[in-house]
Protein backbone atom coordinates (compact mmCIF):
# COMPACT_ATOMS: atom_id res chain seq x y z
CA UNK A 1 0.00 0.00 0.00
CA UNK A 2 1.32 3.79 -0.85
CA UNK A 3 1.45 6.12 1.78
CA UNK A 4 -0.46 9.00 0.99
CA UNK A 5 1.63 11.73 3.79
CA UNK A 6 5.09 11.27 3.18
CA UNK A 7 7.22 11.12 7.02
CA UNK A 8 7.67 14.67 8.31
CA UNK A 9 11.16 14.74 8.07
CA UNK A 10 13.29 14.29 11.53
CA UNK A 11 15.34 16.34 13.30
CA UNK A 12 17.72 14.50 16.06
CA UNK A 13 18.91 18.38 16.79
CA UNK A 14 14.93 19.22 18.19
CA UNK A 15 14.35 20.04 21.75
CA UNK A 16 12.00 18.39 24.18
CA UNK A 17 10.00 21.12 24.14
CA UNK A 18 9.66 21.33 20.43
CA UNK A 19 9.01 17.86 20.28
CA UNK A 20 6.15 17.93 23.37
CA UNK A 21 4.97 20.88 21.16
CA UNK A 22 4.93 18.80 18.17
CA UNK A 23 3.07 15.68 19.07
CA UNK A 24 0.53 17.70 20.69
CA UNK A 25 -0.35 18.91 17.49
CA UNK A 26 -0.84 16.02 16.01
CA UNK A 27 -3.09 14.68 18.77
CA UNK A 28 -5.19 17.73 18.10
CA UNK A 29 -5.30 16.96 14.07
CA UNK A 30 -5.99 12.93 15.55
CA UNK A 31 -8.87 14.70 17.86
CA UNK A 32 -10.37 16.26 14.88
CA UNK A 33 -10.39 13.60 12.62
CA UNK A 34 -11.99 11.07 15.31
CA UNK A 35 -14.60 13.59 15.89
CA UNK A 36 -16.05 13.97 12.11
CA UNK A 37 -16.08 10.14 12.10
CA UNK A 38 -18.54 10.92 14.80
CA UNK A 39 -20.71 13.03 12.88
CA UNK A 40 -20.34 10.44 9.80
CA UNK A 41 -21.04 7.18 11.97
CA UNK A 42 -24.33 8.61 13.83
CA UNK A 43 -25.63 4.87 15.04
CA UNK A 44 -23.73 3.93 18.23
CA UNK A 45 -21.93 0.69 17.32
CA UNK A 46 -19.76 3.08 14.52
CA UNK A 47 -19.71 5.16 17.56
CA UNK A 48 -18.50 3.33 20.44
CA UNK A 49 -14.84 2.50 19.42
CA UNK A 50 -14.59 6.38 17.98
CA UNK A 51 -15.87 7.96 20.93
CA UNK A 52 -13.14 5.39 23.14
CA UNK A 53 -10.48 7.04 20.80
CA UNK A 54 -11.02 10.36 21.31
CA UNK A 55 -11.01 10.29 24.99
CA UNK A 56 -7.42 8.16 24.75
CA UNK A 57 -6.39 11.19 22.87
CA UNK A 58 -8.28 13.95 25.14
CA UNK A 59 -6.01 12.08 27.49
CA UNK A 60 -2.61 11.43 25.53
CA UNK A 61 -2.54 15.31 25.02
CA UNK A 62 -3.46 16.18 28.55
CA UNK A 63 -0.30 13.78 29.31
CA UNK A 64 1.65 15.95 27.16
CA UNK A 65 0.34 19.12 27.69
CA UNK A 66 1.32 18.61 31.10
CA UNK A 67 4.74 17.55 30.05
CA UNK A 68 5.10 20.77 27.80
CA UNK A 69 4.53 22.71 31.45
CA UNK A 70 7.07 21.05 33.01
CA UNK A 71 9.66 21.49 30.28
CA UNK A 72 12.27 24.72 30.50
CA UNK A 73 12.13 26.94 27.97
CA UNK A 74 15.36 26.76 26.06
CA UNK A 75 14.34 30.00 24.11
């Protein structure tokens, strides 16, 4: 199978704090997409495991946004 999103490209020179940063983002972007398969899937068992996801990610990017507040600014 093709990929359709090529790798962001990687950095081994990034920051903690750039990284917490980044993979918040792309919870938020995961958070989005889990809640228009919500609105697409409107009888519960489409529902169930989608609704499950999004509150692993509510909770992944609490994790990190906690993370991010713990970090030092290297700026």
């Amino acid at each position: 199978m093709l990929k359709i999103v090529p790798d962001p490209p990687h950095n081994p020179n990034q920051s903690l704090e750039d990284l917490l940063i980044q993979t918040s983002e792309y919870l938020v972007c995961a958070l989005t997409i889990a809640q228009q398969t919500v609105l697409l899937h409107t009888k519960p068992p489409g529902q169930v495991m989608t609704l499950a996801t999004m509150h692993e990610i509510e909770r992944a990017r609490s994790l990190v946004e906690m993370a991010l507040s713990k970090v030092q600014p290297t700026h």
